[in-house]
N, C-alpha and C. Protein backbone atom coordinates (compact mmCIF):
# COMPACT_ATOMS: atom_id res chain seq x y z
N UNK A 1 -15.81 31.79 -6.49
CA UNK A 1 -14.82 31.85 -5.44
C UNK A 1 -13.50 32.35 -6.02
N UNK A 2 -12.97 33.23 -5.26
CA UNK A 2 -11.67 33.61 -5.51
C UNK A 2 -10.42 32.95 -4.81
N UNK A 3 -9.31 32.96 -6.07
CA UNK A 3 -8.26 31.89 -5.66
C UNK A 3 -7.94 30.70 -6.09
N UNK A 4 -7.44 30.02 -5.25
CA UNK A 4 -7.64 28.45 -5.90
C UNK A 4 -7.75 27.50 -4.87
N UNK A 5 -9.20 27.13 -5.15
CA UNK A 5 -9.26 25.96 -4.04
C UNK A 5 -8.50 24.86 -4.41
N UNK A 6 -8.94 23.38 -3.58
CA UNK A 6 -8.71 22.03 -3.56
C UNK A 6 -9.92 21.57 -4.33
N UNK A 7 -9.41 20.23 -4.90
CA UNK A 7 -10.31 19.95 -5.61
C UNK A 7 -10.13 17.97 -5.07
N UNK A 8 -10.85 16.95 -5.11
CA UNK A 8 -10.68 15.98 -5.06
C UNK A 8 -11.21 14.71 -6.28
N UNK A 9 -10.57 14.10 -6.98
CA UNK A 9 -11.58 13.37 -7.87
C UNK A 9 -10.81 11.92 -7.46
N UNK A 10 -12.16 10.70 -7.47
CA UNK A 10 -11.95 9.39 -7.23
C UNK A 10 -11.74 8.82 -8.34
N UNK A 11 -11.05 8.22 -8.88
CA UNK A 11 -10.94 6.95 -10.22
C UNK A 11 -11.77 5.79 -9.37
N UNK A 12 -13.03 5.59 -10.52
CA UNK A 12 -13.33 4.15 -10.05
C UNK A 12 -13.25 2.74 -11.26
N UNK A 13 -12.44 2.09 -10.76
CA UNK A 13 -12.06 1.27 -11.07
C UNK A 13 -13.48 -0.02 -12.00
N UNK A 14 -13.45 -0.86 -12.83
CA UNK A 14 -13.90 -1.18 -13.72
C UNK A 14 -14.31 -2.54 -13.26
N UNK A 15 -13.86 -2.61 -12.06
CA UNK A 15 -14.07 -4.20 -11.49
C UNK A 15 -13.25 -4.35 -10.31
N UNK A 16 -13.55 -5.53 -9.31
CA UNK A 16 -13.32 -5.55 -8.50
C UNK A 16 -11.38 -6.34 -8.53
N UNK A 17 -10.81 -5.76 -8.06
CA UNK A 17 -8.84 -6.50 -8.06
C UNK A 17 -8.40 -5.82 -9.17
N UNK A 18 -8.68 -4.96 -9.70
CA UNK A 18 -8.72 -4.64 -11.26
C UNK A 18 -6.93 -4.14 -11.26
N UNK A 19 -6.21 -4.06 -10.03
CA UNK A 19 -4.92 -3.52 -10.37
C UNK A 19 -4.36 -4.81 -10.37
N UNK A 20 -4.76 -5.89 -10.48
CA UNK A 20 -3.87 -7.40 -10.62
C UNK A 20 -4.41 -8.19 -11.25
N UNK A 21 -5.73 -7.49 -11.94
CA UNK A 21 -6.05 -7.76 -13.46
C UNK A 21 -5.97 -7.50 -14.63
N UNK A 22 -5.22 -6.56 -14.60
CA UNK A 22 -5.26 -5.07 -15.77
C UNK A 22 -4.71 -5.85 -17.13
N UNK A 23 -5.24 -5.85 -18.20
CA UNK A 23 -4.55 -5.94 -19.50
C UNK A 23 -3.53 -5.49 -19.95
N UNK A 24 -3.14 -6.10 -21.22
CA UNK A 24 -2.18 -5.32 -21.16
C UNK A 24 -2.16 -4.05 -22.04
N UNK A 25 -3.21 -3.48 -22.72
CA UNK A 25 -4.21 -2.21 -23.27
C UNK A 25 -4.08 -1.34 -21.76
N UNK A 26 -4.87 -1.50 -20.56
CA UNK A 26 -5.25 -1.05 -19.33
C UNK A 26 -3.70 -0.81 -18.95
N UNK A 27 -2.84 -1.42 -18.78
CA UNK A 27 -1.72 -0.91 -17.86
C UNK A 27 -0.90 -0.20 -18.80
N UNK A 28 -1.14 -0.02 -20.36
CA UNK A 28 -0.42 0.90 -21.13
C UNK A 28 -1.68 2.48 -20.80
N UNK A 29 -2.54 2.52 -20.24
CA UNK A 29 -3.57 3.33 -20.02
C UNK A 29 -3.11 3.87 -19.13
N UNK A 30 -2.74 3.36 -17.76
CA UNK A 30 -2.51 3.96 -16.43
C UNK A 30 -1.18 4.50 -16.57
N UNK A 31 -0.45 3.65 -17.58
CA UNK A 31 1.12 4.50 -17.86
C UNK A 31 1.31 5.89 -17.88
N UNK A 32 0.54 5.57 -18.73
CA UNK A 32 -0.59 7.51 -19.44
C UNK A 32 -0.88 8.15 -18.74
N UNK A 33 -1.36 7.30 -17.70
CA UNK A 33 -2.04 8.24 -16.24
C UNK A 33 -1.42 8.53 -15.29
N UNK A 34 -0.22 7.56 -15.02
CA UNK A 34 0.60 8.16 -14.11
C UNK A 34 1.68 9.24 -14.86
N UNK A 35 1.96 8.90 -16.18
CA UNK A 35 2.27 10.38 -16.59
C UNK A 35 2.31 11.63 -16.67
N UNK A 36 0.49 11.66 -16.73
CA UNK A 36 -0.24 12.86 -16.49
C UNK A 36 -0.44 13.25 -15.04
N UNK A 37 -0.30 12.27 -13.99
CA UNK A 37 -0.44 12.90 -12.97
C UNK A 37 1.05 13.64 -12.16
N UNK A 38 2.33 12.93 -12.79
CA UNK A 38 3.29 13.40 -12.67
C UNK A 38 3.87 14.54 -12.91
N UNK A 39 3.42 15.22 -14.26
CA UNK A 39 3.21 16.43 -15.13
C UNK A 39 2.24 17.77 -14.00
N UNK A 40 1.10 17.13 -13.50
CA UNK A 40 0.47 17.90 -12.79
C UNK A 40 1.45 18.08 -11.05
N UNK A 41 2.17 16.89 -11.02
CA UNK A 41 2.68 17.34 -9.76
C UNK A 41 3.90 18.21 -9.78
N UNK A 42 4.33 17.99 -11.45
CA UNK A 42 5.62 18.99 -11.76
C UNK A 42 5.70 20.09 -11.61
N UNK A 43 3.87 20.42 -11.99
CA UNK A 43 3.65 22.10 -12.65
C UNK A 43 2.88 22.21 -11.00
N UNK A 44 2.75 21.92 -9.63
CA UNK A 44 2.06 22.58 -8.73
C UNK A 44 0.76 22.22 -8.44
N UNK A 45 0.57 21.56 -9.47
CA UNK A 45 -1.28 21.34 -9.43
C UNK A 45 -1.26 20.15 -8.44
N UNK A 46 -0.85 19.36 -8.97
CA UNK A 46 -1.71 17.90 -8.16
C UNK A 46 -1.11 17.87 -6.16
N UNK A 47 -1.29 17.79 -5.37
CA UNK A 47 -0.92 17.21 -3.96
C UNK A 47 -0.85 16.28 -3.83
N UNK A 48 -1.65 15.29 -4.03
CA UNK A 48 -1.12 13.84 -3.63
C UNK A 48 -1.90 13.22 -4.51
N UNK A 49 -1.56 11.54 -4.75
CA UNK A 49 -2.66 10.96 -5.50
C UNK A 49 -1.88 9.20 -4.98
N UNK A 50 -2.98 8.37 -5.51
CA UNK A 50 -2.53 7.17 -4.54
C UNK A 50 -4.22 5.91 -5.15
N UNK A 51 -3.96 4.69 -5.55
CA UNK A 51 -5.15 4.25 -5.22
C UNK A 51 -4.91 3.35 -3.97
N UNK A 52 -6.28 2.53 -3.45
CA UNK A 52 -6.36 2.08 -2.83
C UNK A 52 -6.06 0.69 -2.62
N UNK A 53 -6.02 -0.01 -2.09
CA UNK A 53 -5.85 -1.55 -1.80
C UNK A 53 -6.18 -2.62 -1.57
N UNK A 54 -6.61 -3.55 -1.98
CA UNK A 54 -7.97 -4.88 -1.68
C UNK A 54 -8.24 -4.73 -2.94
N UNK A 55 -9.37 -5.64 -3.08
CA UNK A 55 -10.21 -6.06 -3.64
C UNK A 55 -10.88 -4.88 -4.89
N UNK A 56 -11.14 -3.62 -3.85
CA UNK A 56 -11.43 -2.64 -4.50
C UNK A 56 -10.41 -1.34 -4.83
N UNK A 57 -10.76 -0.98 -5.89
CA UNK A 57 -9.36 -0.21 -6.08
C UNK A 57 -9.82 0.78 -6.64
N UNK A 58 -9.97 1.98 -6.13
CA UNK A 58 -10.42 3.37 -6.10
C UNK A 58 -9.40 4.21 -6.01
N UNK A 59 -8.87 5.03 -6.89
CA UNK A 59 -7.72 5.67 -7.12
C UNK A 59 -8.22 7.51 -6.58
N UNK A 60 -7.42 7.73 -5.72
CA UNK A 60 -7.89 9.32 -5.22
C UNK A 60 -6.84 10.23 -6.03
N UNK A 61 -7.05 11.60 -6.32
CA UNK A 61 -6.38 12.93 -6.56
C UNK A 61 -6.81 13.48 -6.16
N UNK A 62 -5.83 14.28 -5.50
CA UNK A 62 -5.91 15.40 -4.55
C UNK A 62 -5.20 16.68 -5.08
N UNK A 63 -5.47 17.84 -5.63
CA UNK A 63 -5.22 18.58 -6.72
C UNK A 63 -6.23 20.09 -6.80
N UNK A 64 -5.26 20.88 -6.64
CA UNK A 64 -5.40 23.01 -6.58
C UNK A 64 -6.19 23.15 -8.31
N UNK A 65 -7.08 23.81 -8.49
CA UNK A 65 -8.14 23.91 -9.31
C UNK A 65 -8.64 25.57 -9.10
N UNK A 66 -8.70 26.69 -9.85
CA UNK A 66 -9.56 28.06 -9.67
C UNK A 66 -10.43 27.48 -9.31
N UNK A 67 -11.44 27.01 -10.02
CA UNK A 67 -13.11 26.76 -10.08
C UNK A 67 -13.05 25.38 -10.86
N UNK A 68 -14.87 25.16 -10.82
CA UNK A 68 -15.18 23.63 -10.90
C UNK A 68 -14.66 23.42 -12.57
N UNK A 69 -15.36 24.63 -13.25
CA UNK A 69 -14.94 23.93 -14.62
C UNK A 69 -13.43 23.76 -14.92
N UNK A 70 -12.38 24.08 -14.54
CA UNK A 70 -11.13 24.11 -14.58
C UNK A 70 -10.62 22.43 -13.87
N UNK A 71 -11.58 21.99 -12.76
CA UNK A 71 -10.87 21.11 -12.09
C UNK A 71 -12.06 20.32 -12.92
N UNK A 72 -13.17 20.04 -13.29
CA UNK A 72 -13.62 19.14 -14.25
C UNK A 72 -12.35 18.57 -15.63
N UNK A 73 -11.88 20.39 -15.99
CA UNK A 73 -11.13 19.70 -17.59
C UNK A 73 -9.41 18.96 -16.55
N UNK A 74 -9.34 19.35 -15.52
CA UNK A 74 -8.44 18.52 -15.18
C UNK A 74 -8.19 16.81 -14.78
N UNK A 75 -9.59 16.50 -14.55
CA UNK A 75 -10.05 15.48 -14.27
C UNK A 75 -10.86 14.62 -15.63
N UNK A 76 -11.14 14.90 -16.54
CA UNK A 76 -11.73 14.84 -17.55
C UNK A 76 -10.42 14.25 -18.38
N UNK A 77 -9.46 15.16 -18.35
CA UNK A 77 -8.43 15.09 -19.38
C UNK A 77 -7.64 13.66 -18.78
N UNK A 78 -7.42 13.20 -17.65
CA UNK A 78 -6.90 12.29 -17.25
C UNK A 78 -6.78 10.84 -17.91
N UNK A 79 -5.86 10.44 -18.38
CA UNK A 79 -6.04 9.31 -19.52
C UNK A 79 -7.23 8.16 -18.78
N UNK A 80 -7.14 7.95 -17.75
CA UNK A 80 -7.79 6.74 -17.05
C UNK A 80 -9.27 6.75 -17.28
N UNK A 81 -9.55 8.32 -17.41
CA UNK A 81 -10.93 8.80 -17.83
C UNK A 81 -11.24 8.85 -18.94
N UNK A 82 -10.29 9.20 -19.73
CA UNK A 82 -10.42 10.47 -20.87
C UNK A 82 -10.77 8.90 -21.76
N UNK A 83 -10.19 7.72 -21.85
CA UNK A 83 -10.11 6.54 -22.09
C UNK A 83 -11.44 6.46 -21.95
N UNK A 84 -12.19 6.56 -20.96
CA UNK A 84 -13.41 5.49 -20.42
C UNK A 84 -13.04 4.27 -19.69
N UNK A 85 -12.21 3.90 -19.82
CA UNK A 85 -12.23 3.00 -18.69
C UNK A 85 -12.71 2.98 -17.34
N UNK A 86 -12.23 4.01 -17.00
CA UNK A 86 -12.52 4.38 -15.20
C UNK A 86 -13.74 5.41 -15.95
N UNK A 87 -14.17 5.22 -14.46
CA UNK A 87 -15.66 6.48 -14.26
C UNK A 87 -14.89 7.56 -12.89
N UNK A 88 -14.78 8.96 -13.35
CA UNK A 88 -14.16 9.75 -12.54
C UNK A 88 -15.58 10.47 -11.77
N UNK A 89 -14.95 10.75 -10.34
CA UNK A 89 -16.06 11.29 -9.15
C UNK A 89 -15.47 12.66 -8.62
N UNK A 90 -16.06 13.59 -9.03
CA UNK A 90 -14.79 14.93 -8.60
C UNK A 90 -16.21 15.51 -7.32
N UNK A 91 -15.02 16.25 -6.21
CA UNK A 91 -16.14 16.79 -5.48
C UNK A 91 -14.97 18.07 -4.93
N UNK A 92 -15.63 19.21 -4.29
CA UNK A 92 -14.17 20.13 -4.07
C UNK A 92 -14.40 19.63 -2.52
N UNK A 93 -12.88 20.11 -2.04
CA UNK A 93 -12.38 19.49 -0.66
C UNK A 93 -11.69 20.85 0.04
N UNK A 94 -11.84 20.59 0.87
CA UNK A 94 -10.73 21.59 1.90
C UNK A 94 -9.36 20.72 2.29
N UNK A 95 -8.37 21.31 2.63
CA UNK A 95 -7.10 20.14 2.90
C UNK A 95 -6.81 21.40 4.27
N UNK A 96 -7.36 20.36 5.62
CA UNK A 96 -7.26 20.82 6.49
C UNK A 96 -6.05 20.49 8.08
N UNK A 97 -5.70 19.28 7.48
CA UNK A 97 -4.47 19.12 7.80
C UNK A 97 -3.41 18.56 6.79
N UNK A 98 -2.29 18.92 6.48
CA UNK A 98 -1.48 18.46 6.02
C UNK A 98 -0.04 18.00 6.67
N UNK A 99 0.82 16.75 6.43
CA UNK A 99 1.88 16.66 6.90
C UNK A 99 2.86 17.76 6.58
């Protein structure tokens, strides 16, 4: 495909409440991660990113990628991943409405 699509990858979380369990190893991890996702929103790449709330806590990015292997090493490289902690879920997306 030519251009640059959307790309979407899920952080899944390591346990269930895990953002009001986190160590204190784990929340020097996500530091990292919200770093890196800040960096990507600096440079254009990332659109939105956000986890979720409850019990379960599934962290979304929403993020412009050429192609899959490009949005793999973007998602790959992500400390939350790159760590092992989280297990990352990438799938490509269309962003068909936006605010």
């Amino acid at each position: 495909m030519i251009g640059v699509m959307e790309w979407i990858y899920f952080i899944h979380a390591p346990r269930e409440s895990f953002a009001d369990t986190m160590t204190d190893d784990e929340k020097q991890t996500f530091a990292a991660h919200f770093a890196y996702l800040q960096r990507l929103l600096a440079d254009g790449t990332l659109i939105l990113a956000g986890p979720t709330l409850g019990k379960l806590n599934t962290g979304i990015c929403v993020f412009t990628a050429p192609d899959q292997a490009a949005a793999e090493k973007i998602m790959n490289e992500d400390p939350a991943i790159a760590s092992g902690l989280t297990r990352g879920e990438l799938r490509p997306m269309r962003v068909a409405l936006k605010r």
